[in-house]
N, C-alpha and C. Protein backbone atom coordinates (compact mmCIF):
# COMPACT_ATOMS: atom_id res chain seq x y z
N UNK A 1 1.55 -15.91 11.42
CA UNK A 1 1.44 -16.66 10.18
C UNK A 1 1.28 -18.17 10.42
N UNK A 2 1.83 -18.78 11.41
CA UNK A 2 1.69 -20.38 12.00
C UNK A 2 0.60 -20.95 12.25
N UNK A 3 -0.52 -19.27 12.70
CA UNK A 3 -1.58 -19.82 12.71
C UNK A 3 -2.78 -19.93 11.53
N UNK A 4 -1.97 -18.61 10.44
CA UNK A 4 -3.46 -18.73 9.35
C UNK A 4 -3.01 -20.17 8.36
N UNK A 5 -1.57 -20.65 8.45
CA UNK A 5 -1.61 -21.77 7.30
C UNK A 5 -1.81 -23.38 8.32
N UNK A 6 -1.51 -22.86 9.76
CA UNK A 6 -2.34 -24.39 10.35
C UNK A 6 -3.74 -24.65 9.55
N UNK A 7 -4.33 -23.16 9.31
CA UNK A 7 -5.91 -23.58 9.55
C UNK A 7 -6.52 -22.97 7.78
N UNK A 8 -5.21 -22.88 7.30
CA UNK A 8 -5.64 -22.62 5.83
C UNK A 8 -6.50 -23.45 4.77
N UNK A 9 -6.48 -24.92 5.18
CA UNK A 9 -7.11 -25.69 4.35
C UNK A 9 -8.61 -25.81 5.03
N UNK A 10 -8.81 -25.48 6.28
CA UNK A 10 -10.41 -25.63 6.51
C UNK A 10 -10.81 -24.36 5.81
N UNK A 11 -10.00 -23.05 5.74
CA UNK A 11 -10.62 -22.16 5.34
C UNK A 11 -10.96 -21.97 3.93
N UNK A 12 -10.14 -22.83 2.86
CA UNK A 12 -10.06 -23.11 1.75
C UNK A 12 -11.36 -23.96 1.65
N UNK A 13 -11.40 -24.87 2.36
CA UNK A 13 -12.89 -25.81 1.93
C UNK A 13 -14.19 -24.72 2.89
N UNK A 14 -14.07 -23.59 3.33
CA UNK A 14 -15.14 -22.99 3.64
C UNK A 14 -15.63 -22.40 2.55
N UNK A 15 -14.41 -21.68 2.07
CA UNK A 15 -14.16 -20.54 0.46
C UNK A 15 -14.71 -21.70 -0.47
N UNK A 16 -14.69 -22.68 -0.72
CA UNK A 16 -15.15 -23.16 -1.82
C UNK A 16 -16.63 -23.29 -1.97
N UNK A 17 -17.14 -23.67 -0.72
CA UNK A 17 -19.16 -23.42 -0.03
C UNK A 17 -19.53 -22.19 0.08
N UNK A 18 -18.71 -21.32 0.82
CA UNK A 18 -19.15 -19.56 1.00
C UNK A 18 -18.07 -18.89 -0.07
N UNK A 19 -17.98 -18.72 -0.95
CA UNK A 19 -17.03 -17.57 -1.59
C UNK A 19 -17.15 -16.15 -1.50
N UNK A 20 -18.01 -15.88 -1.39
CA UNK A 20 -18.44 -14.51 -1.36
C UNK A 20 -18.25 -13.92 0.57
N UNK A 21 -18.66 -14.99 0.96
CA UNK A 21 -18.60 -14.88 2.73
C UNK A 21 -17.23 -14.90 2.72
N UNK A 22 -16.46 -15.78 2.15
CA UNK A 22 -15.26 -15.57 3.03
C UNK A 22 -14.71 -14.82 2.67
N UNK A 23 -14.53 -14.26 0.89
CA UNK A 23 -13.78 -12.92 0.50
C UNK A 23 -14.25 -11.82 1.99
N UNK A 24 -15.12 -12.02 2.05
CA UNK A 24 -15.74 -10.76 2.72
C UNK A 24 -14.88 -10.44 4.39
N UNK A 25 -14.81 -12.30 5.09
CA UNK A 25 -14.20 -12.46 6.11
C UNK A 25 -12.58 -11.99 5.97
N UNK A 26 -12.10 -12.45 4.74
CA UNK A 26 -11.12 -11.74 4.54
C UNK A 26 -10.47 -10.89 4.40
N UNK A 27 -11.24 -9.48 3.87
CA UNK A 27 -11.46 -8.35 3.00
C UNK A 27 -11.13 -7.67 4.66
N UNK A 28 -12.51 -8.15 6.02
CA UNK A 28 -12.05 -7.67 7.26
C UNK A 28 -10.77 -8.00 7.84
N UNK A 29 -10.30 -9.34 8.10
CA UNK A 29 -9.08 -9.61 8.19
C UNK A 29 -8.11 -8.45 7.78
N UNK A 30 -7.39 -8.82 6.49
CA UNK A 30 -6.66 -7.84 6.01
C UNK A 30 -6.57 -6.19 6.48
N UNK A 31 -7.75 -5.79 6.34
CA UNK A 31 -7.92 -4.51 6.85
C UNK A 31 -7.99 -4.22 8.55
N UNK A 32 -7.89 -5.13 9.14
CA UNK A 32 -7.53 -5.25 10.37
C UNK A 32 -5.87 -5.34 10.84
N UNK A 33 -5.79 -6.11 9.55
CA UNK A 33 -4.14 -6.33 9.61
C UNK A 33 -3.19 -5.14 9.05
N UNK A 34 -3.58 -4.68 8.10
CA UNK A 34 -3.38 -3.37 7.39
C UNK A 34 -3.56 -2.15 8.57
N UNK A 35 -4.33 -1.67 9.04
CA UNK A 35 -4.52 -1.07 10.14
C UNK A 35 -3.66 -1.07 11.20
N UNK A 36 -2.62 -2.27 11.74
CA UNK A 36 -2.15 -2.12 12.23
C UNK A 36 -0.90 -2.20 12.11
N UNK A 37 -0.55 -2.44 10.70
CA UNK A 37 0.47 -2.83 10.17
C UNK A 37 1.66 -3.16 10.35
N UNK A 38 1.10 -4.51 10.63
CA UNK A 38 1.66 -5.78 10.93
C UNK A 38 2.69 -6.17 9.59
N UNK A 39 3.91 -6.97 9.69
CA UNK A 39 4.44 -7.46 8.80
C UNK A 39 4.07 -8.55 8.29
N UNK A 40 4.13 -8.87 7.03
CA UNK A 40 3.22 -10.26 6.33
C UNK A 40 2.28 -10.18 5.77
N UNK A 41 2.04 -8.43 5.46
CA UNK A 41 1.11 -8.16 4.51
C UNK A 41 1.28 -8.57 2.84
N UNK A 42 2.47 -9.11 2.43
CA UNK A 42 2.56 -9.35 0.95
C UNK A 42 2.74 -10.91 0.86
N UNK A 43 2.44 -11.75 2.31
CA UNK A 43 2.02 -13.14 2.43
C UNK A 43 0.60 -13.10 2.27
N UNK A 44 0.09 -12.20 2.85
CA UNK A 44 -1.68 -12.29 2.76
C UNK A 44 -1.77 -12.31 1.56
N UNK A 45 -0.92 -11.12 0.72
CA UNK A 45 -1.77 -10.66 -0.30
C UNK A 45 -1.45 -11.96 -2.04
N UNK A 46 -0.91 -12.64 -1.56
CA UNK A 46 -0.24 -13.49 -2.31
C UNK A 46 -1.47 -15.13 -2.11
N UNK A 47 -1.71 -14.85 -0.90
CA UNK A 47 -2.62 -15.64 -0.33
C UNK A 47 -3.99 -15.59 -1.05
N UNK A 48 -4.07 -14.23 -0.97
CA UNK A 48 -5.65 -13.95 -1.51
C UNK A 48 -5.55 -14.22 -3.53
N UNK A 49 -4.67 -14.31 -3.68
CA UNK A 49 -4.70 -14.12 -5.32
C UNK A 49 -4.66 -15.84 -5.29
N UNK A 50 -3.70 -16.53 -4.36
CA UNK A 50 -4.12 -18.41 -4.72
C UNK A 50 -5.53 -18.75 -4.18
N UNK A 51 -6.27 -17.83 -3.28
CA UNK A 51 -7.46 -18.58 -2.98
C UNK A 51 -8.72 -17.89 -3.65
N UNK A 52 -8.54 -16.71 -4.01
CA UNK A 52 -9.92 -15.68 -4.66
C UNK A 52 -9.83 -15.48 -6.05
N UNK A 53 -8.21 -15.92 -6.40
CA UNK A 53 -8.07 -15.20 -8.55
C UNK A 53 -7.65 -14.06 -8.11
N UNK A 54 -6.61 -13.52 -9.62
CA UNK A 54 -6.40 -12.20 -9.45
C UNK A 54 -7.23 -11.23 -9.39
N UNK A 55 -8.63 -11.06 -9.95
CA UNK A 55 -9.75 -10.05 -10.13
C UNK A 55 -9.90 -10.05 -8.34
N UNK A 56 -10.78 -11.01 -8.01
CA UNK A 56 -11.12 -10.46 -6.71
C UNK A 56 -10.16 -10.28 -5.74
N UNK A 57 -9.16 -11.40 -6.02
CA UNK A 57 -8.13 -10.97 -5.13
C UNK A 57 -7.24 -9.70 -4.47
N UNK A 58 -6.67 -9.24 -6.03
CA UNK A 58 -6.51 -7.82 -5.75
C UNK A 58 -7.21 -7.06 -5.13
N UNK A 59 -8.19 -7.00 -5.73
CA UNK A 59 -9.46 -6.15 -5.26
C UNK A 59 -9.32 -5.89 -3.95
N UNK A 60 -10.06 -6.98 -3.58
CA UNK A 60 -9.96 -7.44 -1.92
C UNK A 60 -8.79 -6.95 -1.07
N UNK A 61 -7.34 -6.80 -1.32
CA UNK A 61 -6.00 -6.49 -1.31
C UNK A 61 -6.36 -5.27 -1.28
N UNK A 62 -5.96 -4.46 -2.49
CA UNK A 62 -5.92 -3.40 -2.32
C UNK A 62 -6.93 -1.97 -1.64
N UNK A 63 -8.38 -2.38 -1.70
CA UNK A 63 -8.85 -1.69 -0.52
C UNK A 63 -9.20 -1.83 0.22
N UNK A 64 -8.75 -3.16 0.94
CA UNK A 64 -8.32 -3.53 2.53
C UNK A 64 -7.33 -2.77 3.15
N UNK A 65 -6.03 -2.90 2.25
CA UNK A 65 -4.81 -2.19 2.16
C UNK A 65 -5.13 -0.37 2.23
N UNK A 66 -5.72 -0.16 1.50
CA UNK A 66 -5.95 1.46 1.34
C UNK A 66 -6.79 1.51 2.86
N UNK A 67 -8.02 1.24 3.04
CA UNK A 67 -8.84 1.24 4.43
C UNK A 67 -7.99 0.97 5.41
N UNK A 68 -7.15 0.13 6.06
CA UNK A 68 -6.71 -0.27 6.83
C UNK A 68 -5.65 1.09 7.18
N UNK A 69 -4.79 1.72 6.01
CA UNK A 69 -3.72 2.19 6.34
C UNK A 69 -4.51 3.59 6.41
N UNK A 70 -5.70 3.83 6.14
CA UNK A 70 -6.48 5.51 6.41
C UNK A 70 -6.93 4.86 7.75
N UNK A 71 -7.10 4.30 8.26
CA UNK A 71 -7.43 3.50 9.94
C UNK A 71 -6.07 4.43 10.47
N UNK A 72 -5.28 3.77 10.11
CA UNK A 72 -3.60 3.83 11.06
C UNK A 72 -2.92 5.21 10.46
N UNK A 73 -3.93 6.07 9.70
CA UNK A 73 -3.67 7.73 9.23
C UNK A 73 -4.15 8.15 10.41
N UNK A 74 -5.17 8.19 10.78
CA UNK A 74 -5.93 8.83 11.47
C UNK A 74 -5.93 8.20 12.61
N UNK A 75 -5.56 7.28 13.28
CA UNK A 75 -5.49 7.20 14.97
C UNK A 75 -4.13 8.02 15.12
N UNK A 76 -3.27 7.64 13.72
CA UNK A 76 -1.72 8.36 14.27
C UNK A 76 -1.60 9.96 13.97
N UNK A 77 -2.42 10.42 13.18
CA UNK A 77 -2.70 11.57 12.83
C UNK A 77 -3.44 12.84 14.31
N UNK A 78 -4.02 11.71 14.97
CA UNK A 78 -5.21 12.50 15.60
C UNK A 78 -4.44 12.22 17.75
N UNK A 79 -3.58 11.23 17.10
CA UNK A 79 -3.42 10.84 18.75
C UNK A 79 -1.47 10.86 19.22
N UNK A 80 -0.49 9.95 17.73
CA UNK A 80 0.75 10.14 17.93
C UNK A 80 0.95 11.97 17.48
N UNK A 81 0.17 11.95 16.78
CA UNK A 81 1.02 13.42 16.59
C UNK A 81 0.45 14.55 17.27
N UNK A 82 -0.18 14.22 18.40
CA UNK A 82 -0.64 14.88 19.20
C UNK A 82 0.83 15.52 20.64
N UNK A 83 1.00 13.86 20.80
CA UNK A 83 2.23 13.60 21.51
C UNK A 83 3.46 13.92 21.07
N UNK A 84 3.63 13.97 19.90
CA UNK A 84 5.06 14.17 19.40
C UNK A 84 5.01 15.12 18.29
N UNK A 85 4.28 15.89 18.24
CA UNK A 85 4.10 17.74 17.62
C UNK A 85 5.06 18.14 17.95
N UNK A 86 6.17 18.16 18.94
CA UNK A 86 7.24 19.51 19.27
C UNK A 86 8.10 19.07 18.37
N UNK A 87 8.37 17.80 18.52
CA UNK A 87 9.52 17.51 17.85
C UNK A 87 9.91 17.24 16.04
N UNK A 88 8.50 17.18 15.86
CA UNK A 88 8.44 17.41 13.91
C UNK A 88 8.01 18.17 13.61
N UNK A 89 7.25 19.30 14.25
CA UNK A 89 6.50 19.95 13.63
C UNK A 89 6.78 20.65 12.68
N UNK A 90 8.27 21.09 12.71
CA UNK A 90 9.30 22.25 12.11
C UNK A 90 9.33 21.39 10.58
N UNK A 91 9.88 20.28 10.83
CA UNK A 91 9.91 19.11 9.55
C UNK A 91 9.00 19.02 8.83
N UNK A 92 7.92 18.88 9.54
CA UNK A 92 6.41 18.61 8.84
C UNK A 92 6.05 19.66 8.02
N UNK A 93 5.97 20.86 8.43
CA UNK A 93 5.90 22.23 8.10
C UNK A 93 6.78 22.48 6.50
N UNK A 94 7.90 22.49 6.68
CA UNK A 94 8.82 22.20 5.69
C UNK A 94 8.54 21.50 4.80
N UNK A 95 8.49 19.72 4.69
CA UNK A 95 8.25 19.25 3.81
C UNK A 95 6.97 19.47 3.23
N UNK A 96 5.93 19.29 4.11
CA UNK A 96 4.58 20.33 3.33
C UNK A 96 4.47 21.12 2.17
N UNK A 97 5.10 22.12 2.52
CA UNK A 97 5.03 23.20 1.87
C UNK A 97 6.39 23.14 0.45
N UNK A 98 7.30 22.27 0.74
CA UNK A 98 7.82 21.61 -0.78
C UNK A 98 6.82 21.11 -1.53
N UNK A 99 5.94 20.08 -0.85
CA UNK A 99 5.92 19.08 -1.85
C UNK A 99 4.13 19.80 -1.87
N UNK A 100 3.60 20.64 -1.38
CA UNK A 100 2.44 21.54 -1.92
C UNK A 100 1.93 21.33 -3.27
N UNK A 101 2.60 22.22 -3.94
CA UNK A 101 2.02 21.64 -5.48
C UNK A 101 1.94 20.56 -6.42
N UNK A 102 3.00 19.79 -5.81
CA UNK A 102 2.57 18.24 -6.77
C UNK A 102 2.52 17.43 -4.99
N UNK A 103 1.58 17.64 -4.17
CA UNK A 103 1.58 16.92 -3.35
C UNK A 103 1.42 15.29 -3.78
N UNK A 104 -0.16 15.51 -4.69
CA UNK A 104 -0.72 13.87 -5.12
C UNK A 104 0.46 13.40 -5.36
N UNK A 105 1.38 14.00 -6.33
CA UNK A 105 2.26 13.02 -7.24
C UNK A 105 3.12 12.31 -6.49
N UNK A 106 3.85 13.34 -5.66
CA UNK A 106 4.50 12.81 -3.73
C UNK A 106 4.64 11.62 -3.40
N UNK A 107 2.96 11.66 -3.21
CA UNK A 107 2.67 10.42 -2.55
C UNK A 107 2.47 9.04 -3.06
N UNK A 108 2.19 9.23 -4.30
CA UNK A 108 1.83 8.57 -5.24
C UNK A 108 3.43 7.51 -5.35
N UNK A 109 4.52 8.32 -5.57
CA UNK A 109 5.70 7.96 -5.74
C UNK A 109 6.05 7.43 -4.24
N UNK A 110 6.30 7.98 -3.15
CA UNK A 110 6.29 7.40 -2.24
C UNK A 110 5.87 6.28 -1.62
N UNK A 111 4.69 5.76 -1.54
CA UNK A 111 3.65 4.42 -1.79
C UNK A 111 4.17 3.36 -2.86
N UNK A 112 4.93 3.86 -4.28
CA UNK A 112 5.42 3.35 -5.16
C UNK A 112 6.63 2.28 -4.85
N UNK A 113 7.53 3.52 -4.25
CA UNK A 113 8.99 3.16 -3.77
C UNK A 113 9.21 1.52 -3.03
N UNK A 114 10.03 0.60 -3.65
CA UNK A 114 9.86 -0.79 -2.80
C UNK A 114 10.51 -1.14 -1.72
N UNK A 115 10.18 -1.45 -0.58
CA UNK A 115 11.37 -1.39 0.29
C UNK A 115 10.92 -1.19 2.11
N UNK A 116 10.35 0.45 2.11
CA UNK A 116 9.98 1.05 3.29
C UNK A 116 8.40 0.17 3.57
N UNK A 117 8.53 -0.17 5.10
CA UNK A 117 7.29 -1.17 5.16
C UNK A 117 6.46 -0.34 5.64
N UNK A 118 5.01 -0.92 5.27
CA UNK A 118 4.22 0.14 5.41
C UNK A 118 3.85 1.05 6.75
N UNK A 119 4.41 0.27 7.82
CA UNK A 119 4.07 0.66 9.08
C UNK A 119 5.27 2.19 9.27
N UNK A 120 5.85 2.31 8.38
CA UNK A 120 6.73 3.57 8.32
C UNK A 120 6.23 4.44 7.12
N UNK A 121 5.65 3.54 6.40
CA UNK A 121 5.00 4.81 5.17
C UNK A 121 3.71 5.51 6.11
N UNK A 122 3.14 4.90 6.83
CA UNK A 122 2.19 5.47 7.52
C UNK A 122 2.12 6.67 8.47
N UNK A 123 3.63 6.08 9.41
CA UNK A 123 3.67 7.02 10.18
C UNK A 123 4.28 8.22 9.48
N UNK A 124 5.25 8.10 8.31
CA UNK A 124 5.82 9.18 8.22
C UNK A 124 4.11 10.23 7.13
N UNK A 125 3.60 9.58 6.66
CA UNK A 125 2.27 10.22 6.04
C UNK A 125 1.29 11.35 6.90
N UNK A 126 1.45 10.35 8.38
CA UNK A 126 0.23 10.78 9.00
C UNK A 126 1.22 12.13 9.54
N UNK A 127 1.88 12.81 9.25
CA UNK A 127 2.55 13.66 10.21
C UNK A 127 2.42 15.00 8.86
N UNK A 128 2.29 14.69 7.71
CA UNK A 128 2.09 15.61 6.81
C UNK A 128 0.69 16.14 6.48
N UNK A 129 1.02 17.42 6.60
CA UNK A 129 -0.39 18.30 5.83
C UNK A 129 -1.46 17.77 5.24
N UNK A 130 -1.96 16.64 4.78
CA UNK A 130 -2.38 16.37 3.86
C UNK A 130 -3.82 15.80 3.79
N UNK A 131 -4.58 15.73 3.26
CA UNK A 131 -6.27 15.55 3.26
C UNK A 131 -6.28 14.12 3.07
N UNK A 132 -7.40 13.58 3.93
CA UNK A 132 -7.76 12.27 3.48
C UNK A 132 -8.05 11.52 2.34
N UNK A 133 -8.49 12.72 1.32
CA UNK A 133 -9.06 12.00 0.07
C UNK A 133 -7.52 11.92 -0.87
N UNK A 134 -6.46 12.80 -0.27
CA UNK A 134 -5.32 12.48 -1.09
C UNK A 134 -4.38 11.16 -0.29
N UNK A 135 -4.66 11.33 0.56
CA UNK A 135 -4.17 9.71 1.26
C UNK A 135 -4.80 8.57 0.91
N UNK A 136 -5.89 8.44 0.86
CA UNK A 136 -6.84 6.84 0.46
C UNK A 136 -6.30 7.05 -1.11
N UNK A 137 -6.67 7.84 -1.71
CA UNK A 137 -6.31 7.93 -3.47
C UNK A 137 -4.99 7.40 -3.59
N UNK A 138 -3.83 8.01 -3.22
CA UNK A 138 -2.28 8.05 -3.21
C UNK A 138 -1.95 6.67 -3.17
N UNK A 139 -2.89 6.30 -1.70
CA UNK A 139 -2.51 4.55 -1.25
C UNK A 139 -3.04 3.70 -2.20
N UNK A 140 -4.19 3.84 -2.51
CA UNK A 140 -4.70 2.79 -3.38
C UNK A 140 -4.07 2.74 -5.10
N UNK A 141 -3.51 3.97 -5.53
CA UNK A 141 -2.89 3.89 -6.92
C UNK A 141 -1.30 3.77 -6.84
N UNK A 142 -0.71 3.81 -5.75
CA UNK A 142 0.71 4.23 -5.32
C UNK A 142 1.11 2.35 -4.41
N UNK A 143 -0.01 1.83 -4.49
CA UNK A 143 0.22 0.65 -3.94
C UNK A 143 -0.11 -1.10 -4.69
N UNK A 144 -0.83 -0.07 -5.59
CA UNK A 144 -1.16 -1.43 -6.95
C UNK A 144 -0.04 -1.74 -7.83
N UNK A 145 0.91 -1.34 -7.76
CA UNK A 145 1.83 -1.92 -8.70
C UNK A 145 2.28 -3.25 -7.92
N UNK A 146 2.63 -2.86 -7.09
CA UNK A 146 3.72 -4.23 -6.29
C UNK A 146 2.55 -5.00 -5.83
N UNK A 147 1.19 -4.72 -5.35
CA UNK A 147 0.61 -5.65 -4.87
C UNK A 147 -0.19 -6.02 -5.53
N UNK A 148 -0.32 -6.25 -7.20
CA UNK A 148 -0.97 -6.66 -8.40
C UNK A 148 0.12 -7.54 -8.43
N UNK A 149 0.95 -7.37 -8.26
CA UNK A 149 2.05 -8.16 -8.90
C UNK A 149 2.36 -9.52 -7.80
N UNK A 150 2.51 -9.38 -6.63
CA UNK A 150 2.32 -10.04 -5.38
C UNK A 150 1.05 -11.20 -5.53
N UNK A 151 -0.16 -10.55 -5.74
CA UNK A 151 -1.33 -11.74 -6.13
C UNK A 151 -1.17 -11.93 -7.49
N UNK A 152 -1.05 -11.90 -8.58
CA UNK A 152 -0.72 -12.31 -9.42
C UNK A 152 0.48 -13.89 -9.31
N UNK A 153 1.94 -13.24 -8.52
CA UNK A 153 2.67 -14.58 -8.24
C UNK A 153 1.64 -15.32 -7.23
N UNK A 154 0.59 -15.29 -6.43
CA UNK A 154 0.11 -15.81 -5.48
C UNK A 154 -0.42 -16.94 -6.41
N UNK A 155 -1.15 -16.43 -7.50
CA UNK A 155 -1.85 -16.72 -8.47
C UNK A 155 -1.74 -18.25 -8.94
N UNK A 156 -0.31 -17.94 -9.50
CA UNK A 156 0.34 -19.13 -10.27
C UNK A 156 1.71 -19.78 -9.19
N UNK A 157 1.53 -19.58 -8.23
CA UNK A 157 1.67 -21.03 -7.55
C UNK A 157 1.05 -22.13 -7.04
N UNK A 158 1.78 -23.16 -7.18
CA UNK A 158 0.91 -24.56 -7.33
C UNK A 158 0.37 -24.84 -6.21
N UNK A 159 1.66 -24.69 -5.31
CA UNK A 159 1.66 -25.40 -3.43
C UNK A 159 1.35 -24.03 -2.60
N UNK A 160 -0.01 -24.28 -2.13
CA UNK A 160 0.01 -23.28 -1.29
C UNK A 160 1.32 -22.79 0.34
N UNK A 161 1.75 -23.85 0.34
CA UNK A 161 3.00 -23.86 1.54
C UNK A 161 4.25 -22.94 0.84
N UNK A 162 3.79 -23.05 -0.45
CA UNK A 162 5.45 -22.23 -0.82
C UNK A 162 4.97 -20.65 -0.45
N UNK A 163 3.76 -20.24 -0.30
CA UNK A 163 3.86 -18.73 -0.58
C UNK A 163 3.98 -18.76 1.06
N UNK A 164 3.89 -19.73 1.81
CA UNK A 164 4.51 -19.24 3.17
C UNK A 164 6.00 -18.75 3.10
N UNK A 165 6.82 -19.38 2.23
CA UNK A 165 8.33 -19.34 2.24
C UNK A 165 8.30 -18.44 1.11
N UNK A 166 7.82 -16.88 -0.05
CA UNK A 166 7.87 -16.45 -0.49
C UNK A 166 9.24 -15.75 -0.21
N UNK A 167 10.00 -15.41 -0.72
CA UNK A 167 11.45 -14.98 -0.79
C UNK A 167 11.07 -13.08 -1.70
N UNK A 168 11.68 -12.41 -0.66
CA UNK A 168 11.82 -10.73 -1.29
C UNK A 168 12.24 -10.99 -3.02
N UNK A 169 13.43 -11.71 -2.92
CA UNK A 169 13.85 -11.44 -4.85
C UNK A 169 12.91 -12.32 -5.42
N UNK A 170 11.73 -13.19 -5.05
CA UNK A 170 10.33 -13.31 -5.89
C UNK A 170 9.21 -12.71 -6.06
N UNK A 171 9.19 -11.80 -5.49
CA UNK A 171 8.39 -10.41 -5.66
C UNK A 171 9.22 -9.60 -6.18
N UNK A 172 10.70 -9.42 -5.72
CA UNK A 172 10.81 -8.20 -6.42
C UNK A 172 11.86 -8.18 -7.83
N UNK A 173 11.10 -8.68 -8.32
CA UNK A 173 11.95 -9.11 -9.84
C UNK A 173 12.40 -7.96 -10.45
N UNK A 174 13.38 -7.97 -11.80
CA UNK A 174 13.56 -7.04 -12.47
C UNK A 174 12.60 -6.05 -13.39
N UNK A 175 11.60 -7.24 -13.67
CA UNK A 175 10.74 -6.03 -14.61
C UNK A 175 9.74 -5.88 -13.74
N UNK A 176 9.64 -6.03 -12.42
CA UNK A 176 8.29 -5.22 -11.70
C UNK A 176 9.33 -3.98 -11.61
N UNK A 177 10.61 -4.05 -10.95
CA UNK A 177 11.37 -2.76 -10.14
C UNK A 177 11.58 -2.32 -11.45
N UNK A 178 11.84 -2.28 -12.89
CA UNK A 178 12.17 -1.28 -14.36
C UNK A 178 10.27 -1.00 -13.97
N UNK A 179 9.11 -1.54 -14.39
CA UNK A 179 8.45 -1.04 -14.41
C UNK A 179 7.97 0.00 -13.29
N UNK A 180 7.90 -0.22 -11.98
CA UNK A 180 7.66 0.74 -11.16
C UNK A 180 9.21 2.07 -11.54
N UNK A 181 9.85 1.52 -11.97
CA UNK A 181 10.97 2.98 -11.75
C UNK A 181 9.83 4.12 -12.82
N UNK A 182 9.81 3.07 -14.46
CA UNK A 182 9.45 3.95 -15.48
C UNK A 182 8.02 4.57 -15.03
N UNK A 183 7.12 4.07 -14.16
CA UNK A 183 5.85 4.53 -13.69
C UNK A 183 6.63 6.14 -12.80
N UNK A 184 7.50 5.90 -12.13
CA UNK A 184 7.75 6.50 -11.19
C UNK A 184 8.16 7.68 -11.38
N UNK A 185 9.18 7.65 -12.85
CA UNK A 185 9.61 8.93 -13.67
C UNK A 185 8.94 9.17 -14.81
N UNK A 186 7.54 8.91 -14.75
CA UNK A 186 6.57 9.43 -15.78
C UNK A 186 6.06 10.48 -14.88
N UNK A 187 5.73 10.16 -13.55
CA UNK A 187 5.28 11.23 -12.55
C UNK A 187 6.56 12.25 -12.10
N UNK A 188 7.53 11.98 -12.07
CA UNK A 188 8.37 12.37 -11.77
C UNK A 188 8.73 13.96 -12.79
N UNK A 189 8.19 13.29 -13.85
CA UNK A 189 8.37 14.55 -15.35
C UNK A 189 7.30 15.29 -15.04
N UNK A 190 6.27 14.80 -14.71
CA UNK A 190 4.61 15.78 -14.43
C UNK A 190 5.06 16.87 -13.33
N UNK A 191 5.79 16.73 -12.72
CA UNK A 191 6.34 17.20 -11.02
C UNK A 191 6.99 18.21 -11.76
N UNK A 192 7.98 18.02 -12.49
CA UNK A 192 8.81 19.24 -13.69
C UNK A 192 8.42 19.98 -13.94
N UNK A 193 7.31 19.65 -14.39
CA UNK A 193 6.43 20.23 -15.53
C UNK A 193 5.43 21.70 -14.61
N UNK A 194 5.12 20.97 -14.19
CA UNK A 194 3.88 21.51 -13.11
C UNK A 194 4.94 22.34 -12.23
N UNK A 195 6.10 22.50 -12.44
CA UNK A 195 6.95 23.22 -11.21
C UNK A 195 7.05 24.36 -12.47
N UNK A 196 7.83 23.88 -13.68
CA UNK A 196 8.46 24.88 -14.66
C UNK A 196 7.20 26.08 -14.89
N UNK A 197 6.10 25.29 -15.37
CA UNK A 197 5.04 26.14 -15.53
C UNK A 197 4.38 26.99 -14.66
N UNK A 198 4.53 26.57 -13.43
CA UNK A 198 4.32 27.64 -12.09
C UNK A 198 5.45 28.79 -12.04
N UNK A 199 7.00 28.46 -12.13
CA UNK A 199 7.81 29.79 -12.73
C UNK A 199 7.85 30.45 -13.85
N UNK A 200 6.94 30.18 -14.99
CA UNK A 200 6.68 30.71 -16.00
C UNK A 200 5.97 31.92 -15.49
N UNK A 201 4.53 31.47 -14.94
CA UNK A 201 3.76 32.07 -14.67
C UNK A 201 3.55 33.51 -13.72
N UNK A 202 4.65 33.00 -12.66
CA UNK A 202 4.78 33.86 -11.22
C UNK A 202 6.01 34.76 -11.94
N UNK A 203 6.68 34.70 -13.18
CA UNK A 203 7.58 35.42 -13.94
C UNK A 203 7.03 36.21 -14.94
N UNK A 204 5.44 36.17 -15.40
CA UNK A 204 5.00 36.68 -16.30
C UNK A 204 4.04 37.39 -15.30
């Protein structure tokens, strides 16, 4: 981080001549950073909403964020869990096959949850059953709450030096965490639902 805000203001007067170039330089950035997931992803993303606006900003954020972390699905999918199959497999297997029928919703909620950094939402993802198109989906709708909200505060700060010193209880305020809960147990009832009606069915 010492080094992107040394050199933040040349990049700011580049963004103001290239806008479109540098979203773009950025868009790679991030998803490079996302990919490997690095901590200081909700400095970037706070970053991108004071230098791009919330429209592109997010944007830019969130499927950097989604790309980056289907990057770090699939090297860990295809190479750690190659190596370390004996020892989860039994787990993996298991939780699978719970969370089978409302898998999307799963994940959706999981990605939601505030707290676990992503470099652990990843690994514990890439070790489950689950298809790519429900991982990029999951990440990208399961990860816009908090990081809409992240460029948004990026947004409306004045001094770009403060979002270096961004503090956890300024992101994580009370009505983002009531709103992600009530997002969280709207899916949470669909999961009910979709369970009750499957024992209806396998009973009739």
């Amino acid at each position: 981080m010492d080094f992107i805000f040394s050199n933040i203001h040349n990049f700011i007067a580049f963004t103001n001549d290239n806008y479109f170039i540098s979203l773009l330089l950025f868009f790679i950035f991030f998803t490079f950073f996302a990919s490997i997931s690095l901590p200081g992803l909700s400095i970037l993303a706070a970053l991108s909403g004071y230098i791009y606006g919330i429209f592109f900003g997010f944007f830019a954020v969130i499927f950097a964020l989604s790309l980056g972390s289907f990057v770090f699905f699939l090297i860990s999918k295809f190479f750690l869990r190659t190596i370390f199959h004996k020892y989860y497999n039994k787990y993996s297997e298991n939780l699978s096959n719970y969370i089978k029928d409302s898998s999307f919703e799963y994940l959706i909620i999981f990605r939601m949850i505030p707290g676990p950094p992503l470099l652990l939402q990843n690994i514990l993802l890439s070790i489950l059953n689950i298809s790519a198109f429900k991982f990029i989906v999951s990440s990208f709708i399961g990860l816009t709450p908090l990081n809409l909200a992240v460029v948004y505060i990026g947004n409306k700060i004045g001094n770009i030096q403060n979002i270096r010193n961004l503090s956890t209880s300024e992101i994580f305020t009370w009505d983002l965490i009531l709103f992600i809960f009530l997002l969280i147990l709207i899916i949470s009832i669909r999961i009910i639902y979709k369970k009750n009606n499957k024992n209806k069915k396998t009973l009739i």
